[in-house]
Protein backbone atom coordinates (compact mmCIF):
# COMPACT_ATOMS: atom_id res chain seq x y z
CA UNK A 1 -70.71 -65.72 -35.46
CA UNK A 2 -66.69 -64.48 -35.42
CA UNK A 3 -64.47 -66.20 -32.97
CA UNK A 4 -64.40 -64.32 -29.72
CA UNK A 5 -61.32 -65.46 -26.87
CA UNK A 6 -61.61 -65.24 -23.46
CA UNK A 7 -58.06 -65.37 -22.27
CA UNK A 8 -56.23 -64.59 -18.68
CA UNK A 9 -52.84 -64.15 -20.40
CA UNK A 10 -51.62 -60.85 -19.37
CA UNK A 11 -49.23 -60.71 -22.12
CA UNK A 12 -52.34 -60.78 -24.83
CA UNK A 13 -53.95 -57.57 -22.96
CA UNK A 14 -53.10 -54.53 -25.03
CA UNK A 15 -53.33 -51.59 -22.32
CA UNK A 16 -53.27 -48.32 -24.91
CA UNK A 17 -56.80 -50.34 -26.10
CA UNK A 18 -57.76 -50.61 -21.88
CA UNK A 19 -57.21 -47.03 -20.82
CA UNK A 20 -58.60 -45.73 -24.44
CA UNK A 21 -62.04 -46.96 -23.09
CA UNK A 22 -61.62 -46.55 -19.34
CA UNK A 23 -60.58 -43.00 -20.33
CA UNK A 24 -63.83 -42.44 -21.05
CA UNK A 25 -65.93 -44.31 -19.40
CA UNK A 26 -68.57 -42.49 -17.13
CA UNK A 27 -66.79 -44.79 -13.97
CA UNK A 28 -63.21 -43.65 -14.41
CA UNK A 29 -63.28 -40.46 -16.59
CA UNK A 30 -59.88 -38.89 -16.87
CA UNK A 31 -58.10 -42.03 -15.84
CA UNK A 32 -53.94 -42.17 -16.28
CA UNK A 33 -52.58 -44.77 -17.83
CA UNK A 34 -50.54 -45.34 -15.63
CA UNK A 35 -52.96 -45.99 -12.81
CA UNK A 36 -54.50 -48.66 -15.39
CA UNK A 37 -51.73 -50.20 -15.63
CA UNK A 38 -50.94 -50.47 -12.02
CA UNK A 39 -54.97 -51.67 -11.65
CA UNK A 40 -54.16 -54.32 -13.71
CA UNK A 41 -51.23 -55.56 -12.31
CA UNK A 42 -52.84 -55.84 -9.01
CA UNK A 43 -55.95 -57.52 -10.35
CA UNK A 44 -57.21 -61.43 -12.15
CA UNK A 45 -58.18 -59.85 -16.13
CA UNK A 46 -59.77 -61.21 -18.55
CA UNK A 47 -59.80 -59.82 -22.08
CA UNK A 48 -61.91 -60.38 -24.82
CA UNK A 49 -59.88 -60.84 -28.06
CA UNK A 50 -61.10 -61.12 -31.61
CA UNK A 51 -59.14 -60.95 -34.33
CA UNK A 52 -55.68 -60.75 -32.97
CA UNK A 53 -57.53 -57.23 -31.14
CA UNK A 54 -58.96 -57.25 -27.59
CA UNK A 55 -62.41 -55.96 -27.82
CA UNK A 56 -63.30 -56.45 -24.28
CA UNK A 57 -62.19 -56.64 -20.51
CA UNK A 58 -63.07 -57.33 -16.82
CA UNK A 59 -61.17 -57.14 -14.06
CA UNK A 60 -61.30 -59.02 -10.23
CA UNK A 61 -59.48 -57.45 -7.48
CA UNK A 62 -59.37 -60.26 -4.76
CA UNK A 63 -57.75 -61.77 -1.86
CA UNK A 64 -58.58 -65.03 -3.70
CA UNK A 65 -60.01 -66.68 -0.63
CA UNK A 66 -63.08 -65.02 1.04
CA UNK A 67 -63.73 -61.32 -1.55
CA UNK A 68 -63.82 -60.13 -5.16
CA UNK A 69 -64.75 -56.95 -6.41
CA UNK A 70 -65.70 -56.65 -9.95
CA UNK A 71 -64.48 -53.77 -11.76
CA UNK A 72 -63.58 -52.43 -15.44
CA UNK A 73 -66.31 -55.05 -17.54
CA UNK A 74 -66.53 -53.47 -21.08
CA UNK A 75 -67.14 -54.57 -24.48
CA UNK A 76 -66.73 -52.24 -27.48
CA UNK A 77 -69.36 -51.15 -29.22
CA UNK A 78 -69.00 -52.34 -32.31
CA UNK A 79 -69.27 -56.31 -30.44
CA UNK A 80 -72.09 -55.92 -28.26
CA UNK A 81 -75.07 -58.00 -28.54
CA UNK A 82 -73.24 -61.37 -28.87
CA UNK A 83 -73.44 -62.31 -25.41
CA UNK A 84 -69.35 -61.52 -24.36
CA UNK A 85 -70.62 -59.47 -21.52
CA UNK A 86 -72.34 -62.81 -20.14
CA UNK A 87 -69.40 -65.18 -21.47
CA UNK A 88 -66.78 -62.71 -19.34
CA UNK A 89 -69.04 -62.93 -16.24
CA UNK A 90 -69.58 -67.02 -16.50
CA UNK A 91 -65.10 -66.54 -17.03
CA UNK A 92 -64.63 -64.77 -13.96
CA UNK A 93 -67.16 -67.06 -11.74
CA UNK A 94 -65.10 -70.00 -13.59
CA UNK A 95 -61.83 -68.74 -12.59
CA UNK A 96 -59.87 -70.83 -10.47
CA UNK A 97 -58.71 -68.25 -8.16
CA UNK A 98 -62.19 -66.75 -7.37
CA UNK A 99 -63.72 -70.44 -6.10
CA UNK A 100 -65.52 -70.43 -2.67
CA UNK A 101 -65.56 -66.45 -2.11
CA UNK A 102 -67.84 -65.59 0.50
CA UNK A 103 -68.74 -62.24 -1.11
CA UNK A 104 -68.17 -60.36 -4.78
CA UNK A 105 -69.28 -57.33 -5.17
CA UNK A 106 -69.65 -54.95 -8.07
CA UNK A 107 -70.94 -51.55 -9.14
CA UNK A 108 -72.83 -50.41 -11.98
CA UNK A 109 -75.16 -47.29 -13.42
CA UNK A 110 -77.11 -49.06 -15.80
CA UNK A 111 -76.11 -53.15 -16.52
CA UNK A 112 -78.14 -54.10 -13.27
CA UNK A 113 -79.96 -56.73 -15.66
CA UNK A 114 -77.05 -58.22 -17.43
CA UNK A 115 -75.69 -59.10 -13.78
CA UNK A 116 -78.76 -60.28 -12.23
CA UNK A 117 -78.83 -62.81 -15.18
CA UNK A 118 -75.35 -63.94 -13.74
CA UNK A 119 -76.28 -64.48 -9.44
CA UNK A 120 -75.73 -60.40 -8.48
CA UNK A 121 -78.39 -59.11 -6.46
CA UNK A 122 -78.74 -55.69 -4.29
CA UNK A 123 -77.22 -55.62 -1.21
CA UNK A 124 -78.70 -57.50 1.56
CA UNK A 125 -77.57 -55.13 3.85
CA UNK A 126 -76.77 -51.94 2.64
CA UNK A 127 -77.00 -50.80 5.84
CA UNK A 128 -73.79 -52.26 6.57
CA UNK A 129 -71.93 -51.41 3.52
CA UNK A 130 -70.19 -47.92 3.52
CA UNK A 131 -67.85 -46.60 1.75
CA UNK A 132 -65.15 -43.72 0.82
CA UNK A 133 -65.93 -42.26 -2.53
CA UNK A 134 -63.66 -39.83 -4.36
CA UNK A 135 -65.16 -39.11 -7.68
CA UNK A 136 -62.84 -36.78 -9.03
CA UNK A 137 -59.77 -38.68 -8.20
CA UNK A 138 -58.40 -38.27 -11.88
CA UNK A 139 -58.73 -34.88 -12.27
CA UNK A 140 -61.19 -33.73 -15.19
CA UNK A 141 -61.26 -35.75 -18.43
């Protein structure tokens, strides 16, 4: 199997590669770079990195004492089905800063599975949770 890096060194994440995929992802269509970069600055990332290329990322926006919220996890294409998805999840739950959280939360369309396999489960009181959702925030892509 190729060598794959998990790494937290922000100096190793190459952002034109971030906002190439976020651009287009179905959760942040349209999305300036310069809001990505601004995300990340403000957020614990981990990249994926193979090859002297980062191939993946995940992102933790956190008071680093009682909440996390998961955002941004991507691998490319061309790497998926080696597991990276579940090594960047075991990363972030490793991560010094994110020890004895009382809550993380994340949201997802369609990786409901790959989570589960990681401690996520539904809300235990949706009822509670609410939210403000602007959709179209970046404009059209």
């Amino acid at each position: 199997m190729p060598s794959y890096e998990i790494t937290t060194d922000r100096s190793r994440l190459d952002l034109d590669a971030m906002h190439a995929f976020l651009a287009q992802s179905y959760w942040s269509p349209g999305i300036p770079k310069a809001v990505v970069e601004r995300a990340i600055a403000n957020s614990v990332c981990f990249g994926v990195i193979h090859e002297g290329r980062q191939v993946g990322f995940a992102r933790v926006v956190t008071d680093k004492a009682t909440f996390a919220y998961l955002a941004d996890v991507y691998v490319l294409e061309a790497h998926r089905g080696r597991g990276l998805a579940g090594r960047i999840i075991q990363a972030v739950k490793r991560h010094p800063d994110l020890q004895g959280l009382r809550r993380m939360l994340l949201a997802t369309r369609d990786a409901h599975g790959l989570y589960v396999k990681h401690g996520f489960k539904p809300l235990a009181a949706p009822d509670r949770m609410m939210e403000i959702h602007n959709p179209d925030a970046y404009g059209s892509p």
